[in-house]
C-alpha atoms as a PDB file:
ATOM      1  CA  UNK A   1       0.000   0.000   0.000  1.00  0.00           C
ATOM      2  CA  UNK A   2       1.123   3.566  -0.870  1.00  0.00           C
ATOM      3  CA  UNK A   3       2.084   5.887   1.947  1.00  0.00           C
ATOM      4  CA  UNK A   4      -0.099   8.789   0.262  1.00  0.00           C
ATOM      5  CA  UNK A   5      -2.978   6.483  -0.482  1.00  0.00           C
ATOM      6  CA  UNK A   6      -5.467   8.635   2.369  1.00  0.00           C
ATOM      7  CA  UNK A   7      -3.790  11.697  -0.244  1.00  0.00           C
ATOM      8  CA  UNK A   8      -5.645  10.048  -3.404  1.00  0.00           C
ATOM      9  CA  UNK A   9      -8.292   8.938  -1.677  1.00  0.00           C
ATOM     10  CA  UNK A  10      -8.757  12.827  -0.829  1.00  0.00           C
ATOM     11  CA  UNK A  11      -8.367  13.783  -4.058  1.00  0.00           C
ATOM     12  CA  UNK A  12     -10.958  11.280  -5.716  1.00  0.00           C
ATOM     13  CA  UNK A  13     -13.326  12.862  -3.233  1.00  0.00           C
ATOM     14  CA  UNK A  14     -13.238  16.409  -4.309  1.00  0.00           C
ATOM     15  CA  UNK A  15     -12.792  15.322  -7.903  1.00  0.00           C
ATOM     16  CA  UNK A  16      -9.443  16.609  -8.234  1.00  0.00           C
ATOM     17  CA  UNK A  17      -8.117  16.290 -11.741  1.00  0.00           C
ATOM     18  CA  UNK A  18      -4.509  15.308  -9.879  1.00  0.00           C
ATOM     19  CA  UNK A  19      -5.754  11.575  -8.993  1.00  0.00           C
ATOM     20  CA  UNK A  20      -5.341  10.356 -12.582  1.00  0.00           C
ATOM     21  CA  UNK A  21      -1.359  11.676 -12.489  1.00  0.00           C
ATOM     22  CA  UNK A  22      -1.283  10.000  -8.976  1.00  0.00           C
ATOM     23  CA  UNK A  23      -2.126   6.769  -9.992  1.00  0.00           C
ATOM     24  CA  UNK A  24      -0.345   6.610 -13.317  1.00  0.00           C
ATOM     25  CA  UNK A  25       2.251   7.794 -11.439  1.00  0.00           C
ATOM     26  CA  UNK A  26       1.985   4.594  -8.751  1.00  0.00           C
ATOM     27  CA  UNK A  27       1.366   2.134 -11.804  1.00  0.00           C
ATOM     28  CA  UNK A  28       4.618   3.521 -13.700  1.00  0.00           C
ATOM     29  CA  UNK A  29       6.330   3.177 -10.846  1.00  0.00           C
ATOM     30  CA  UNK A  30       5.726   0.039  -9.582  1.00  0.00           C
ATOM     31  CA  UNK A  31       6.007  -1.307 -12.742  1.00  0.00           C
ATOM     32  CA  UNK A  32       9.541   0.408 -13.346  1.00  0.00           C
ATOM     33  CA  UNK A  33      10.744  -0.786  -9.547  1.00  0.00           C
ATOM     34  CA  UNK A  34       9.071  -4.665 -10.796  1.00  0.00           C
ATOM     35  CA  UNK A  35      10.784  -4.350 -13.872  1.00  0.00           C
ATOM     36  CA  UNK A  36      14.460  -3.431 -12.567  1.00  0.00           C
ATOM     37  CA  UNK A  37      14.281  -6.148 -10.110  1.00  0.00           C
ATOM     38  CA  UNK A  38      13.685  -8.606 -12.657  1.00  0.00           C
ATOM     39  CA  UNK A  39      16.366  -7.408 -15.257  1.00  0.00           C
ATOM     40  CA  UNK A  40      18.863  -7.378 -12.578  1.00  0.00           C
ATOM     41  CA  UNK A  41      18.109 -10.629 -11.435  1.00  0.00           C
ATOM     42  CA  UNK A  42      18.311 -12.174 -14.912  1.00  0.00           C
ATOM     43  CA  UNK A  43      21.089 -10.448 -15.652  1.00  0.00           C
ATOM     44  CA  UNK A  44      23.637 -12.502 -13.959  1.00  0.00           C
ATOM     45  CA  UNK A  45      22.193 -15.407 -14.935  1.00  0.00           C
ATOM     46  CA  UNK A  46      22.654 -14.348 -18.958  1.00  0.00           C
ATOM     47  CA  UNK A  47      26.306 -13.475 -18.201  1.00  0.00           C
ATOM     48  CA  UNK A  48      27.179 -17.051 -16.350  1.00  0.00           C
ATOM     49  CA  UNK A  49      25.490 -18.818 -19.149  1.00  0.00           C
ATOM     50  CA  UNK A  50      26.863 -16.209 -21.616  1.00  0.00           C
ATOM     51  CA  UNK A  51      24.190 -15.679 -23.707  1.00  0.00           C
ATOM     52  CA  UNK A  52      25.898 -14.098 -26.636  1.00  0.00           C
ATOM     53  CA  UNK A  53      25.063 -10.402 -27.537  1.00  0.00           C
ATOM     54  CA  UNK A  54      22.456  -9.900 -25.191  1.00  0.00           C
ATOM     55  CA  UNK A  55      24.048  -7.501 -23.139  1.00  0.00           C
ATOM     56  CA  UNK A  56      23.217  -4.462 -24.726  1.00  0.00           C
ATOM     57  CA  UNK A  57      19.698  -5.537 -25.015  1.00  0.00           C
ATOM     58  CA  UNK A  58      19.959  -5.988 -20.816  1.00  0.00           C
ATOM     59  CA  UNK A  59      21.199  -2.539 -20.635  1.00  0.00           C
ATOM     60  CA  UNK A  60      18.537  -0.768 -22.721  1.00  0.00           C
ATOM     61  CA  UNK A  61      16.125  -2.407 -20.224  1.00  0.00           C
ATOM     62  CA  UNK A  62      17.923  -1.493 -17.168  1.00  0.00           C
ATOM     63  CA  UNK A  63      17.575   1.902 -18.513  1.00  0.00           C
ATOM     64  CA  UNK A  64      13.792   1.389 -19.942  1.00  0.00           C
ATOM     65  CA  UNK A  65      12.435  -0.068 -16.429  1.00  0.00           C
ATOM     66  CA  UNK A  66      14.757   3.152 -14.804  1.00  0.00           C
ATOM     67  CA  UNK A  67      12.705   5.601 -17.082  1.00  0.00           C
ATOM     68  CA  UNK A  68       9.312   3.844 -15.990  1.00  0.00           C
ATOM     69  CA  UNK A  69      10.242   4.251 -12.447  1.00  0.00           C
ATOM     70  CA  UNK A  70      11.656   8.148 -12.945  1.00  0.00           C
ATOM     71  CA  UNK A  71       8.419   8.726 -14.777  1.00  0.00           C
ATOM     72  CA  UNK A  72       6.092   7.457 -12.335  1.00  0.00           C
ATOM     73  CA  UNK A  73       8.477   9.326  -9.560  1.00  0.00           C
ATOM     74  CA  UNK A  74       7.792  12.597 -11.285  1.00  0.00           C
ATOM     75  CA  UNK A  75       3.710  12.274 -12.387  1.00  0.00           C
ATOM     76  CA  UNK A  76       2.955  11.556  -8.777  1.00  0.00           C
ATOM     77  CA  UNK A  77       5.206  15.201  -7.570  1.00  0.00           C
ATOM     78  CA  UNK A  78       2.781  16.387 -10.874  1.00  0.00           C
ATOM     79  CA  UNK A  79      -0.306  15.377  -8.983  1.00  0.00           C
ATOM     80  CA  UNK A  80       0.932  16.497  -5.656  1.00  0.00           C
ATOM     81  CA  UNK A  81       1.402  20.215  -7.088  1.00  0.00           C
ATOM     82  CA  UNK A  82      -2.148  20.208  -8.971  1.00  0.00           C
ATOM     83  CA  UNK A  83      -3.708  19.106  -5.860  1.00  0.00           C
ATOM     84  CA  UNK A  84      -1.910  21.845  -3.951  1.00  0.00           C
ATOM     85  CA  UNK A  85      -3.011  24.127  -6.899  1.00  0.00           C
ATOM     86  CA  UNK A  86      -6.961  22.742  -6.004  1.00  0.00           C
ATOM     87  CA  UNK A  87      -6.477  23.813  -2.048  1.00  0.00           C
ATOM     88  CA  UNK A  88      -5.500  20.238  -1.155  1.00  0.00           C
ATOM     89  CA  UNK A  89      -3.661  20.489   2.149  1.00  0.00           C
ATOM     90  CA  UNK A  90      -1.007  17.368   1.432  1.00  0.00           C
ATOM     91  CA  UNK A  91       1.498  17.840   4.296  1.00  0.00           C
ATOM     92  CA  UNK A  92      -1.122  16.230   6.695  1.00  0.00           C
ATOM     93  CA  UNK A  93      -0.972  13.172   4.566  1.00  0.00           C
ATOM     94  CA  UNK A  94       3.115  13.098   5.013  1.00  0.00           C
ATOM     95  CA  UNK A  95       3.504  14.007   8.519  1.00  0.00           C
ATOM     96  CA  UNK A  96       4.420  11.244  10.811  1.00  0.00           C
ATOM     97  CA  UNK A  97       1.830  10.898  13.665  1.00  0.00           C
ATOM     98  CA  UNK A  98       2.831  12.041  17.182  1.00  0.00           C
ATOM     99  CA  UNK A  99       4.516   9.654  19.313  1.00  0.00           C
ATOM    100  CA  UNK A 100       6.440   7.472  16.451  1.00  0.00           C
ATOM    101  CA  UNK A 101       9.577   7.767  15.293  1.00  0.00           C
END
């Protein structure tokens, strides 16, 4: 679950126009962060078995799944500044509460 989901859920309430750059932003970036993982695991795994001139196609996905997760990283700051833009108060969904470290 997303730390800033009570933040979406607020916007989806009052209709902001930021909650479809929020969650494009979450899907981008999960699937960039998925997407690494799995071309760095598999990675290795090409090189010990030395699977010929595949490394450049590894590297153009390290950089692809990179892009997805930048991507994602920067709709979701997009969504945070239109909802600011709307009157959306959104440092009460990022403060920590009082008590916790």
């Amino acid at each position: 679950m997303q730390p800033d989901r009570a933040l979406y859920e607020e916007m989806v309430r009052l209709g902001s126009r930021g909650r479809w750059f929020w969650l494009a932003g979450v899907w981008l970036y999960s699937a960039g962060v998925i997407g690494l993982s799995l071309v760095l695991v598999v990675l290795p795994v090409a090189i010990f078995f030395r699977f010929g001139k595949m490394s450049i196609y590894y590297a153009a996905a390290v950089l692809a799944m990179a892009g997805l997760a930048l991507l994602g990283s920067l709709l979701k700051r997009a969504s945070y500044k239109i909802a600011l833009g709307e009157g959306i108060d959104i440092t009460k969904y990022f403060e920590k509460p009082a008590g916790r470290v």
